[in-house]
Protein backbone atom coordinates (compact mmCIF):
# COMPACT_ATOMS: atom_id res chain seq x y z
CA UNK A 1 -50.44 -41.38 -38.87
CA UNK A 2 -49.76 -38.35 -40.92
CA UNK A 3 -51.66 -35.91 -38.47
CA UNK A 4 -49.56 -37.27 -35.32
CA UNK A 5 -46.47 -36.91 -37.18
CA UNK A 6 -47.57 -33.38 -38.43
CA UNK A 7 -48.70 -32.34 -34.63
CA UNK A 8 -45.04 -33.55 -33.68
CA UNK A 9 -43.49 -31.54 -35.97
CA UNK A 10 -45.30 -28.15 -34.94
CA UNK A 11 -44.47 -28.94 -31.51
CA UNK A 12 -41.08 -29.21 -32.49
CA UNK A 13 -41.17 -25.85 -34.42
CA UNK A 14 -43.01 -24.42 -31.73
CA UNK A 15 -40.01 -25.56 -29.10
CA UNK A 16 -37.37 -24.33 -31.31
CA UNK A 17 -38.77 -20.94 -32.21
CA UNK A 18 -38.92 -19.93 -28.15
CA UNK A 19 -35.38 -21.14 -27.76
CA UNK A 20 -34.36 -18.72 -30.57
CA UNK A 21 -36.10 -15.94 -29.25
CA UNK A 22 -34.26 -16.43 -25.92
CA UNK A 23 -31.26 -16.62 -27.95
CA UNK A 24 -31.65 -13.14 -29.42
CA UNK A 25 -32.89 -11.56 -26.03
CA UNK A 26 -30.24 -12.92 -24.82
CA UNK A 27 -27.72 -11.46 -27.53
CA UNK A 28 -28.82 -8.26 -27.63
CA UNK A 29 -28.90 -7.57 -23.73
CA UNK A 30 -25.27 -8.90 -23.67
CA UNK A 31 -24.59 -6.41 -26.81
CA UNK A 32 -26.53 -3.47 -25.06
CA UNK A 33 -24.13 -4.27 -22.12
CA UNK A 34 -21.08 -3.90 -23.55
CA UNK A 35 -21.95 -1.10 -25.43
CA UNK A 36 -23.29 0.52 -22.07
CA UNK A 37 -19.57 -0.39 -21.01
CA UNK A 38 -18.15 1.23 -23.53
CA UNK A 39 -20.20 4.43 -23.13
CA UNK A 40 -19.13 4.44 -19.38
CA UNK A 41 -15.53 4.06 -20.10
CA UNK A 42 -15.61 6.90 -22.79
CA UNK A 43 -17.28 9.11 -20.67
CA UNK A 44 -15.10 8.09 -17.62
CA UNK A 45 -12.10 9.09 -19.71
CA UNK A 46 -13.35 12.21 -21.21
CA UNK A 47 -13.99 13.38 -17.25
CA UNK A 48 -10.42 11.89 -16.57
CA UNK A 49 -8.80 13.67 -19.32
CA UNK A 50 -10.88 17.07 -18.76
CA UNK A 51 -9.79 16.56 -14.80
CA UNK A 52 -6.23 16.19 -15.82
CA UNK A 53 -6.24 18.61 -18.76
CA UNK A 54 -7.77 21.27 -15.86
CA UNK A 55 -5.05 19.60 -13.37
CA UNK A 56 -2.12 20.52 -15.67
CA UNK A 57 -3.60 24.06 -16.55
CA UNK A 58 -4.37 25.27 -12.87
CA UNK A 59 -0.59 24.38 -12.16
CA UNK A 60 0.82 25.94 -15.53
CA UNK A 61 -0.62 29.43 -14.67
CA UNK A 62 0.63 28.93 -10.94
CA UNK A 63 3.65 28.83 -12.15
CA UNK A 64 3.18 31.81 -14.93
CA UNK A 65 2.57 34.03 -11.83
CA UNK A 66 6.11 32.75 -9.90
CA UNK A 67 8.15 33.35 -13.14
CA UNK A 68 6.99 36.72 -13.64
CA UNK A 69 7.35 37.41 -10.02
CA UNK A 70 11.02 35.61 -10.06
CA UNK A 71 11.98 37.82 -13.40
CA UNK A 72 11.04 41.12 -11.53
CA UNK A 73 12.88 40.52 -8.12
CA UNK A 74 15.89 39.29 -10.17
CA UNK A 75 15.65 42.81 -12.09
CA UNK A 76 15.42 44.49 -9.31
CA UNK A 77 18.59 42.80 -7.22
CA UNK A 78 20.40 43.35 -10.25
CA UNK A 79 19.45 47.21 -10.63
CA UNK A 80 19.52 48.37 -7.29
CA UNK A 81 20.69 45.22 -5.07
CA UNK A 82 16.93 46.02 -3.97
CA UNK A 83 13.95 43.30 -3.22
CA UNK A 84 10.46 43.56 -5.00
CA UNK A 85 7.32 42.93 -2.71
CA UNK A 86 4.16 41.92 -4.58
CA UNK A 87 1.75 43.64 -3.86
CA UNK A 88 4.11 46.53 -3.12
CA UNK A 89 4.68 50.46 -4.47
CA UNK A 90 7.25 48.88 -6.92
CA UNK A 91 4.86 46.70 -8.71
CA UNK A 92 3.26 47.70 -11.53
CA UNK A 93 1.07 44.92 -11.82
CA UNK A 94 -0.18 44.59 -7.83
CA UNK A 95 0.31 47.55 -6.28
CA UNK A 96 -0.48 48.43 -2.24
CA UNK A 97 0.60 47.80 0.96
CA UNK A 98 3.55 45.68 0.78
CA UNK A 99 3.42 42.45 2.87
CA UNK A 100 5.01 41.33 5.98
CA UNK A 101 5.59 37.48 7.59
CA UNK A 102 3.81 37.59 10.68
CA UNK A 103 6.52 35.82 12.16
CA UNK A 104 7.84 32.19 12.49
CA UNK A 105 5.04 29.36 10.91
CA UNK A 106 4.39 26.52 13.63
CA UNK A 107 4.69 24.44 10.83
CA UNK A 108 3.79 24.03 7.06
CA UNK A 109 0.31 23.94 7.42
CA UNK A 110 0.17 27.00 9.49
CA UNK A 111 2.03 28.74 6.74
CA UNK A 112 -0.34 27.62 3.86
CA UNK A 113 -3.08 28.91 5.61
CA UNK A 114 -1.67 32.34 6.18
CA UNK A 115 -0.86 32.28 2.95
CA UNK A 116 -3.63 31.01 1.30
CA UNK A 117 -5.43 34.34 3.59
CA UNK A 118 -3.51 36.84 2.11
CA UNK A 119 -4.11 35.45 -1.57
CA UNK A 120 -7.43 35.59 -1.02
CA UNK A 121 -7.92 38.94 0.04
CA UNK A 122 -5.80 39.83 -2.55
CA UNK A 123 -8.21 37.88 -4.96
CA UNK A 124 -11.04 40.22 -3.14
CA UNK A 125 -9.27 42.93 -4.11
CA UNK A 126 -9.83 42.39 -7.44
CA UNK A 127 -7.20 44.84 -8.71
CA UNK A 128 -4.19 41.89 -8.59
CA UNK A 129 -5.64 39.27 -10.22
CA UNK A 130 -3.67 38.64 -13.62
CA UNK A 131 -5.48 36.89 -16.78
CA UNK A 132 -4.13 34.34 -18.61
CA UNK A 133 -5.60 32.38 -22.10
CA UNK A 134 -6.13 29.85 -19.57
CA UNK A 135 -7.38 30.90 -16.27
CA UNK A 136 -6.27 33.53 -13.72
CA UNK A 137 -3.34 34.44 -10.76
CA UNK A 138 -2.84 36.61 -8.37
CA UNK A 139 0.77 36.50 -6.59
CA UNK A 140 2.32 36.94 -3.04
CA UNK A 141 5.89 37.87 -2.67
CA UNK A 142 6.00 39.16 0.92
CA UNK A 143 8.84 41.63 1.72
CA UNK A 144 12.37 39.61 2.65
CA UNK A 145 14.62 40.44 5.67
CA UNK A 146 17.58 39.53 3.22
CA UNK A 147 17.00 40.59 -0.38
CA UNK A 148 19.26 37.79 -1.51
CA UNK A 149 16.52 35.12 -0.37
CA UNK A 150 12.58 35.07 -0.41
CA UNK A 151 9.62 33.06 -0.92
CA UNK A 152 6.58 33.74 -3.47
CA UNK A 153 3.36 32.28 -3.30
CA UNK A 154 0.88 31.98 -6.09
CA UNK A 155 -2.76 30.84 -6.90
CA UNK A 156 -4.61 30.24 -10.00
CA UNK A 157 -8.13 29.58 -10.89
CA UNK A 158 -9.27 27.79 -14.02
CA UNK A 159 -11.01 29.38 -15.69
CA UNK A 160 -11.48 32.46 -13.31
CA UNK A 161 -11.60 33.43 -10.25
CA UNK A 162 -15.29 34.27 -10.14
CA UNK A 163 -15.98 30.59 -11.95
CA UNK A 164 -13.58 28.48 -10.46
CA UNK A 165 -13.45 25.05 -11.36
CA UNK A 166 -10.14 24.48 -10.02
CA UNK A 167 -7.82 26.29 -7.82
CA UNK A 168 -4.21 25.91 -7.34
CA UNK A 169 -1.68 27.11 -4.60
CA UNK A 170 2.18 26.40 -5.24
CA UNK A 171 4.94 28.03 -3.02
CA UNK A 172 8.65 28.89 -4.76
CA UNK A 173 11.39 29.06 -2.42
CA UNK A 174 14.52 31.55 -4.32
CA UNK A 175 18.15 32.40 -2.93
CA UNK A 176 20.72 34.49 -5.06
CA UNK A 177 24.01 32.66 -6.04
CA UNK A 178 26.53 34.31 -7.89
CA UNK A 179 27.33 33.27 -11.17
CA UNK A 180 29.98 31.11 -11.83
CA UNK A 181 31.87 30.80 -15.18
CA UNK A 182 30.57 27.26 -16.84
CA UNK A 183 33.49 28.12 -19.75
CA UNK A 184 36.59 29.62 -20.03
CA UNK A 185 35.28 31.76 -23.11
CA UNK A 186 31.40 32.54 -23.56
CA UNK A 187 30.01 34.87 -26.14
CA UNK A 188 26.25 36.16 -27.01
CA UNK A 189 27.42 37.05 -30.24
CA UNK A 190 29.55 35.19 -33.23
CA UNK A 191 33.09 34.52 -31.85
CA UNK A 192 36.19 34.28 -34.20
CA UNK A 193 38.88 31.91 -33.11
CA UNK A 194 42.29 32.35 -34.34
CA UNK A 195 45.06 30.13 -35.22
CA UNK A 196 47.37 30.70 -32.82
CA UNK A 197 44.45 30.39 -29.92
CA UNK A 198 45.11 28.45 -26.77
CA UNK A 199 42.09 27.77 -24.29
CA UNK A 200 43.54 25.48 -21.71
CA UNK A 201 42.42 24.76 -17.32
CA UNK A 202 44.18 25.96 -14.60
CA UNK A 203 46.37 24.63 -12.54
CA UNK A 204 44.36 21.54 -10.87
CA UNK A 205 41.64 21.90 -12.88
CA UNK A 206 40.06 19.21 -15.62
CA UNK A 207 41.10 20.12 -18.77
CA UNK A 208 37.49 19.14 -20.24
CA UNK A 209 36.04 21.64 -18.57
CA UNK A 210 38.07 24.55 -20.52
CA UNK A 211 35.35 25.01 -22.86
CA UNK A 212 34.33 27.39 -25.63
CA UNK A 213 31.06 28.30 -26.29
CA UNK A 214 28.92 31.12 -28.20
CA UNK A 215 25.00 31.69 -28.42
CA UNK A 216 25.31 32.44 -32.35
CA UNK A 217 28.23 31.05 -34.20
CA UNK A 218 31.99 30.10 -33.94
CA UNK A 219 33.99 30.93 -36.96
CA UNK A 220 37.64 30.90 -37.72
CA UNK A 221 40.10 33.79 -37.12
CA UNK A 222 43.38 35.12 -37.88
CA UNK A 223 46.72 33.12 -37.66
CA UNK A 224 45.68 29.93 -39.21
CA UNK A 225 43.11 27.21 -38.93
CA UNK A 226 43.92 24.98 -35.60
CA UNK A 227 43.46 26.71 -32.26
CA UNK A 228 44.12 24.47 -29.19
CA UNK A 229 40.88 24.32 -26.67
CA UNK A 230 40.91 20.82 -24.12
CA UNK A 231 36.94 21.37 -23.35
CA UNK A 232 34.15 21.33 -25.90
CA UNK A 233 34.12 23.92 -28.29
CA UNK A 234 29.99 24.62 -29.20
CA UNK A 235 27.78 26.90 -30.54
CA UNK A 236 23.79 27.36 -30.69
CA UNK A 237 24.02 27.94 -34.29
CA UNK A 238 25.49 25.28 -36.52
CA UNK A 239 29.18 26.25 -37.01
CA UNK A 240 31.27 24.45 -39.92
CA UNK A 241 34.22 25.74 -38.63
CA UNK A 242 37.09 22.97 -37.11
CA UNK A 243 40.13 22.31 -35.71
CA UNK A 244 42.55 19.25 -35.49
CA UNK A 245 43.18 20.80 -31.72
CA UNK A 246 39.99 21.01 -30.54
CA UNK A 247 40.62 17.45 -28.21
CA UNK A 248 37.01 17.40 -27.00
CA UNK A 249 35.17 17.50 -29.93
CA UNK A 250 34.51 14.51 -32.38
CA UNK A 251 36.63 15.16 -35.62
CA UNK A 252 37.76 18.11 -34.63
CA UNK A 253 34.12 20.06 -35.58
CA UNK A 254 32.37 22.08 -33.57
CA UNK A 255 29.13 20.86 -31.56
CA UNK A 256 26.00 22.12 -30.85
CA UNK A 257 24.75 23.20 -27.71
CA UNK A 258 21.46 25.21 -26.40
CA UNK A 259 21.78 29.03 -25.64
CA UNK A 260 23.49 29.46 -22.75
CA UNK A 261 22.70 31.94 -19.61
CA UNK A 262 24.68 35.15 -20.19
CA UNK A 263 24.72 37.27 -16.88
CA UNK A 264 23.33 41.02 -16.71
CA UNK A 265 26.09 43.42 -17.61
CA UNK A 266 26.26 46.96 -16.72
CA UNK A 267 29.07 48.80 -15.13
CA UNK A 268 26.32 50.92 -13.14
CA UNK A 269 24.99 48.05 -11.48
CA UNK A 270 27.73 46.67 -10.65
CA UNK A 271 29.07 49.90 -9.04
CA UNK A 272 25.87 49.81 -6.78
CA UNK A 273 26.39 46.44 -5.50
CA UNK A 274 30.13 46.38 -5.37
CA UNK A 275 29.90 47.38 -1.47
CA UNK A 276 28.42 44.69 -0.73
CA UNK A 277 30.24 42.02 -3.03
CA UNK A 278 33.71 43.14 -2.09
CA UNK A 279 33.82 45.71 0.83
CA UNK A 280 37.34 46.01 1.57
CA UNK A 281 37.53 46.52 -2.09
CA UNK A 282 35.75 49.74 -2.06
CA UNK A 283 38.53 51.21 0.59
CA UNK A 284 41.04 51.53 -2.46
CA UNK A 285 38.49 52.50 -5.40
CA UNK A 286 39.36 55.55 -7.14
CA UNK A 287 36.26 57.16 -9.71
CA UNK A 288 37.83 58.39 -12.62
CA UNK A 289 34.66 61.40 -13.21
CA UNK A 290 34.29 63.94 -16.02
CA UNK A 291 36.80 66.96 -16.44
CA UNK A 292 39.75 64.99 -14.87
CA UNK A 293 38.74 64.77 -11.69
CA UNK A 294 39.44 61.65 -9.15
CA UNK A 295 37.27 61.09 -6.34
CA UNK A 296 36.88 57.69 -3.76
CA UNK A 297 34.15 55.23 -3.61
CA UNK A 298 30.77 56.75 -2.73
CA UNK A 299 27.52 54.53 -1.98
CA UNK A 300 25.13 57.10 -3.62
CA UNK A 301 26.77 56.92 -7.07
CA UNK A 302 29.97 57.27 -9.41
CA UNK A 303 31.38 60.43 -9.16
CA UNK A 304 29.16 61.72 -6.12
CA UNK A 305 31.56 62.13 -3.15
CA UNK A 306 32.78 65.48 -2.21
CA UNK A 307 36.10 64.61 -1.66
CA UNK A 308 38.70 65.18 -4.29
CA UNK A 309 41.71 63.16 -4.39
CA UNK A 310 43.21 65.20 -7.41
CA UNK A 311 42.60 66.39 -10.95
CA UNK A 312 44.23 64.96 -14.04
CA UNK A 313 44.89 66.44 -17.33
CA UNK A 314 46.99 65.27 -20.57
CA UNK A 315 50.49 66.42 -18.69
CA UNK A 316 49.10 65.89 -15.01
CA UNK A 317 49.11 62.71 -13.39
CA UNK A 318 46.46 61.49 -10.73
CA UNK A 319 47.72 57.91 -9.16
CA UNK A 320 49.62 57.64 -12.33
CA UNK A 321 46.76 58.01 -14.63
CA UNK A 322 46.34 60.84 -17.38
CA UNK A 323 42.94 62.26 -18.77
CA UNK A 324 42.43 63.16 -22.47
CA UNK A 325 39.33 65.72 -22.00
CA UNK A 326 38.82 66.02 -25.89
CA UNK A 327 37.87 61.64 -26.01
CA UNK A 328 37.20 61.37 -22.87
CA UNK A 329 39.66 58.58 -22.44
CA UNK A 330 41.79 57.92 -18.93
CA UNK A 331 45.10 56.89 -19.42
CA UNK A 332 46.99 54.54 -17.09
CA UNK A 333 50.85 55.15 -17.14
CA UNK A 334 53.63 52.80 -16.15
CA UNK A 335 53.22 54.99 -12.60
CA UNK A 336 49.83 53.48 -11.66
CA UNK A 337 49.41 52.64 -8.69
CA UNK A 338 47.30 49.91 -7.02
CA UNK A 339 43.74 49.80 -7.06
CA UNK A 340 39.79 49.77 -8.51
CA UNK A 341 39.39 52.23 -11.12
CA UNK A 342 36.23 53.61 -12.40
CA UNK A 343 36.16 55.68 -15.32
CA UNK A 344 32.84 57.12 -15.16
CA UNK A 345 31.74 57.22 -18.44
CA UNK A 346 34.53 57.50 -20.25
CA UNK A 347 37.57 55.18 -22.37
CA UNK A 348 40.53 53.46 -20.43
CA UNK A 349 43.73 53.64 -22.34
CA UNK A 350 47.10 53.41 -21.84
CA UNK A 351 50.51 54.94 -22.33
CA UNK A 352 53.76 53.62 -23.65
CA UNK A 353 56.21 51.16 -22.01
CA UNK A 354 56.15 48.11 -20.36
CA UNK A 355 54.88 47.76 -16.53
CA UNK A 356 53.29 45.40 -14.10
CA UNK A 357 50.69 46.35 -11.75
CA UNK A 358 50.45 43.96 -8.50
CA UNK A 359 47.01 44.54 -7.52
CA UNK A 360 44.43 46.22 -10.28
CA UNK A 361 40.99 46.45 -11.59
CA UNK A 362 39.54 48.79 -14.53
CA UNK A 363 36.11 49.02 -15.23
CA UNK A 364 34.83 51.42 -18.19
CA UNK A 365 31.03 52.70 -17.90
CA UNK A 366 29.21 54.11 -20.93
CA UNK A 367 26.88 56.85 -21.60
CA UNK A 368 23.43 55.74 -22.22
CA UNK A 369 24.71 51.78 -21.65
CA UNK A 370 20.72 50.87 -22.52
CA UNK A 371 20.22 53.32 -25.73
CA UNK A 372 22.47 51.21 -28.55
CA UNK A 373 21.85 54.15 -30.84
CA UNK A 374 23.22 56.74 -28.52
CA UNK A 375 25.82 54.97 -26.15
CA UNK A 376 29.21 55.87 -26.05
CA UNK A 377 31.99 55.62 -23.93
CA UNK A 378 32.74 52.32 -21.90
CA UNK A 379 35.32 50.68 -23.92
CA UNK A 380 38.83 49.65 -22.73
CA UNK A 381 41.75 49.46 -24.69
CA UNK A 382 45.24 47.43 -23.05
CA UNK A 383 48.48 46.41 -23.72
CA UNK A 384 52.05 45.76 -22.64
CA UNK A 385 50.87 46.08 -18.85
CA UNK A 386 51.02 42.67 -16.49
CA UNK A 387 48.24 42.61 -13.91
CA UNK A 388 49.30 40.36 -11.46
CA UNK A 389 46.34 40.12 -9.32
CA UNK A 390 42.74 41.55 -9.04
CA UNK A 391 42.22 44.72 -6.62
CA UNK A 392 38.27 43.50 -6.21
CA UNK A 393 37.67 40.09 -6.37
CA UNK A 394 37.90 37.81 -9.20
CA UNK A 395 37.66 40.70 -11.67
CA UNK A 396 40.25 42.02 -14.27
CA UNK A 397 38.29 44.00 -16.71
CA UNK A 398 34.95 45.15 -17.16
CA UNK A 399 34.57 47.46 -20.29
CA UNK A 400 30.21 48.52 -20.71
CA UNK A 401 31.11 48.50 -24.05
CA UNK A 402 33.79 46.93 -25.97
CA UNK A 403 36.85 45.33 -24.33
CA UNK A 404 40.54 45.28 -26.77
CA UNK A 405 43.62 43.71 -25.53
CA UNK A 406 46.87 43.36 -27.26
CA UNK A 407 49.85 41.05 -27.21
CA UNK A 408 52.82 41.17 -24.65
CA UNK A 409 50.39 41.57 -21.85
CA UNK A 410 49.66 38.87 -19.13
CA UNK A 411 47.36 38.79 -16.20
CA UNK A 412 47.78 36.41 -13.26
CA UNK A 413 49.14 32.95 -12.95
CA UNK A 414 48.09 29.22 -13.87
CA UNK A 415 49.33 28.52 -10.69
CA UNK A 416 50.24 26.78 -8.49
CA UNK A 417 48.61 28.73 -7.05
CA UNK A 418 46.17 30.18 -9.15
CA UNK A 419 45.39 33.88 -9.58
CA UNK A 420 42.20 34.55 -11.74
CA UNK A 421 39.81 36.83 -12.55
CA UNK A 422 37.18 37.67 -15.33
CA UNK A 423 36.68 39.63 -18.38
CA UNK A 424 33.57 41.46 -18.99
CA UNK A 425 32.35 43.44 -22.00
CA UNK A 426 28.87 44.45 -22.35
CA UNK A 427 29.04 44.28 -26.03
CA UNK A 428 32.46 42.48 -27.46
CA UNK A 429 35.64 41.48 -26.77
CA UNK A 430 38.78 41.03 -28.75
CA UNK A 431 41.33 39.30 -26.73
CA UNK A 432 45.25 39.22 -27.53
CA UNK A 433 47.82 38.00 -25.07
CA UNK A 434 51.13 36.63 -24.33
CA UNK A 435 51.94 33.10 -24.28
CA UNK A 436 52.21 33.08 -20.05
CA UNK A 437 48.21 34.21 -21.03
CA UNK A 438 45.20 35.32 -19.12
CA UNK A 439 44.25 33.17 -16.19
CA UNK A 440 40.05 33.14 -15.58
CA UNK A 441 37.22 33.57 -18.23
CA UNK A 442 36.04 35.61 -20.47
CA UNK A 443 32.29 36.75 -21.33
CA UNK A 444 30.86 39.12 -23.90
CA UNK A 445 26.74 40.13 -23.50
CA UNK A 446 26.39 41.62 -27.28
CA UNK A 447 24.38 43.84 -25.93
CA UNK A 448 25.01 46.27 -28.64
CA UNK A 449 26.80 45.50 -32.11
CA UNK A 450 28.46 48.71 -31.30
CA UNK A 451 30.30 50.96 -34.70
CA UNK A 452 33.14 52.10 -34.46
CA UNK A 453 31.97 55.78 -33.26
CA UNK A 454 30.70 54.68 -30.36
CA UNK A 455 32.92 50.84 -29.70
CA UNK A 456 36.11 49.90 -30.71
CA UNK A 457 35.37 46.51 -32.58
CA UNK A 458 31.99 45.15 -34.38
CA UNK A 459 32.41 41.27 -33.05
CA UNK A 460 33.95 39.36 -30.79
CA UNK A 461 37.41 37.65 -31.55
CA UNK A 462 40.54 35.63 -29.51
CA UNK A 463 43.63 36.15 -31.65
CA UNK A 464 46.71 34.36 -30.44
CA UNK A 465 45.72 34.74 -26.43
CA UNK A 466 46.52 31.96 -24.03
CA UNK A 467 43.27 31.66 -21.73
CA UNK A 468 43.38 29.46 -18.79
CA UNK A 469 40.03 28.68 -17.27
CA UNK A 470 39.29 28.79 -13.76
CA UNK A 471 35.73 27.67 -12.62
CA UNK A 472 36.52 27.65 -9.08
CA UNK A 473 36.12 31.25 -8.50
CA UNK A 474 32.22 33.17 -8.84
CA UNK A 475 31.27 36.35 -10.49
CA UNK A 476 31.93 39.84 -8.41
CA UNK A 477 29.47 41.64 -10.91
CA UNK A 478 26.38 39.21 -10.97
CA UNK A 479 24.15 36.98 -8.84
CA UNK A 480 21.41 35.39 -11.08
CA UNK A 481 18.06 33.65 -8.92
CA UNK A 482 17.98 30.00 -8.10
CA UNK A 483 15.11 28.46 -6.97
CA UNK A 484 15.84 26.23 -3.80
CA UNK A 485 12.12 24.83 -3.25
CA UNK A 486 9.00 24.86 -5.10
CA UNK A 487 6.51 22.73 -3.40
CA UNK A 488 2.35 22.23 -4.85
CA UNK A 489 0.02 22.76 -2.06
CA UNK A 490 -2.42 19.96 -3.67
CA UNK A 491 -6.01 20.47 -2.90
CA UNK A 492 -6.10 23.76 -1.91
């Protein structure tokens, strides 16, 4: 009895034991499978995440090589109103034989493969490629029939061209608009508001769009503490300056608001390109060059023509302006007459008296406009005379350096209709009207906080003016690059 019941029980043991070793085979190989899951899906995303960290890098340096490209042909419109070919004898990062379209592309596949060609003899080459931290570039900007549009290619390799894991070809598409105002006052540099200050739209235009804004700070000025502005009022440095008439700004304090584009500024460049901006403009220009002397509009340069329209001294008028050879300042007299002027340079001044000029424009170029330490010259200093409209388009002043007006001055009409124009100072303004006010904008680069030796004022201020904005006209002195396309050639 007791050696059945002993056999029973072994054979029970005996059954129970290989059911728990199936049991354990059975756990572990369902263990070892997940954990062979989870090995595949870790290594699965580290390949997906080095694929897309090698995606995103590939495309960053694409682009590194169309923003340099972009920043040089924008330098060199706003030089010389000239293009920039890449590789090209203007280049002094890809320098050759400068590039030609071979004509119209069947389509866009036709064109990626032409250009995918030249990049790669460029790549060949081996004296265009450009390194980055993270891979390499070489760029193609092929020469345009219009300098004002173009297209630029570029392609990348991560990490190099002679290792490539990844390559990347993107296209950028650019045309040249002219700037446009985006406020009716914009400053580099701090900006003082007075009192007295009235920044108001147009006729027919929104009055929230007359706004204030500079890339530093916006402090109060002379003639008490509540200017009048009906657009925002901002800065890119905090400002704790207010005013109970600033109606589109919360509490009256002034907001905050990312650096905004300031256009190039230079009275030389502008010259250059004014030609082509404005040409019936250039018919009644009038350089105002060195020793007195007045000569017309020449294409090569200020002050290059042969002809001489007359010579002006401190008791001799030219056109109604007077020359002050000792400060090289030209003085308009209540006897000017219609017109650009260019003092070449030099100061713009003016006489005593009141008068009102139907059609003018004064621009003021320095000496050494680049050299902050050494320029002089440039600055324009107005009052008492009316402008009623601009000689070249949508421009009333444009001092290289510093730009003063005073009261009992006014320059075109709110409208209906409305007359406008701009005022341009490569380092500051100080603007001072009369109540019927300035109609347009106003912009100051900072280029230079100039002394008084070589400027007139050491910041930027609006005392007592009446400014009303226009938006609806663009910039005569500046075009700034806009890209119209930009399109990834994935899986080249």
């Amino acid at each position: 009895m007791t050696s059945r019941m002993y056999r029973g029980l072994r054979r029970g043991w005996s059954q129970d034991a290989g059911l728990g070793l199936i049991l354990v085979i059975g756990v572990s190989v369902f263990i070892f499978a997940i954990a062979a899951t989870a090995v595949s899906i870790a290594v699965n995303a580290m390949s997906q995440s080095r694929e897309r960290t090698s995606f995103e890098a590939s495309l960053a340096v694409a682009e590194i090589g169309v923003d340099r490209t972009l920043s040089e042909v924008q330098g060199a419109y706003t030089a010389a109103n000239a293009d920039y070919p890449v590789p090209g004898p203007a280049s002094s990062w890809c320098t050759g034989t400068a590039i030609s379209f071979p004509g119209n592309f069947a389509d866009e596949t036709a064109e990626r493969a032409w250009a995918q060609g030249q990049l790669d003899a460029l790549v060949a080459s081996g004296t265009c490629i450009q390194t980055d931290e993270h891979g390499q570039y070489v760029v193609l900007k092929p020469v345009s029939s219009n300098v004002k549009y173009g297209r630029v290619y570029s392609l990348s390799a991560i990490p190099s061209f002679a290792d490539p894991d990844r390559t990347r070809l993107v296209k950028s598409e650019y045309i040249f608009m002219p700037y446009r105002p985006l406020h009716a006052i914009l400053t580099a540099g701090p900006l003082a508001i007075g009192g007295s200050t009235s920044v108001r739209a147009a006729y027919g235009v929104d009055p929230a769009v007359a706004s204030v804004h500079s890339n530093a700070t916006v402090t109060g000025g002379a003639g008490g503490s509540n200017p009048l502005v009906t657009g925002p009022v901002t800065s890119t440095q905090p400002s704790t300056f207010s005013s109970n008439n600033f109606q589109s700004n919360p509490g009256g304090t002034v907001g905050t608001l990312g650096v905004q584009q300031i256009p190039s500024v230079n009275a030389l460049q502008f010259y250059l390109a004014a030609a082509g901006n404005d040409p019936g403009a250039v018919l009644d220009w009038y350089d105002l060059c060195s020793g007195g002397v007045v000569r017309p509009y020449s294409s090569a340069g200020p002050c290059t023509s042969a002809t001489t329209i007359g010579t002006a001294t401190g008791s001799t008028q030219v056109r109604g302006w007077k020359y002050d050879s000792a400060s090289r300042t030209w003085i308009a007299t209540t006897n000017a007459m219609d017109g650009t002027y260019y003092a070449d340079q030099a100061n713009v001044d003016v006489a005593t008296g009141n008068a009102v000029f139907p059609r003018m424009t004064i621009v003021a170029s320095a000496e050494n406009p680049g050299d902050c330490a050494n320029k002089r010259y440039g600055n324009i200093d107005w009052d008492h005379y009316d402008l009623g409209q601009p000689a070249y388009h949508n421009l009333w002043m444009f001092a290289d350096t510093d730009l003063v007006t005073h009261s009992n001055w006014q320059a075109g009409s709110f409208g209906p209709p409305v007359v406008s124009g701009t005022f341009v100072a490569g380092d500051q303004i100080e603007l001072e009207t009369s109540a019927a006010g300035a109609v347009g904008s106003v912009l100051a680069a900072n280029h230079c906080a100039t002394p008084p030796t070589a400027g007139l004022i050491t910041s930027s201020e609006v005392k007592n003016p009446s400014v009303y904005f226009d938006p609806n006209s663009d910039s005569p002195f500046s075009s700034v690059i806009t890209t119209s396309l930009w399109l990834d050639y994935t899986g080249s």
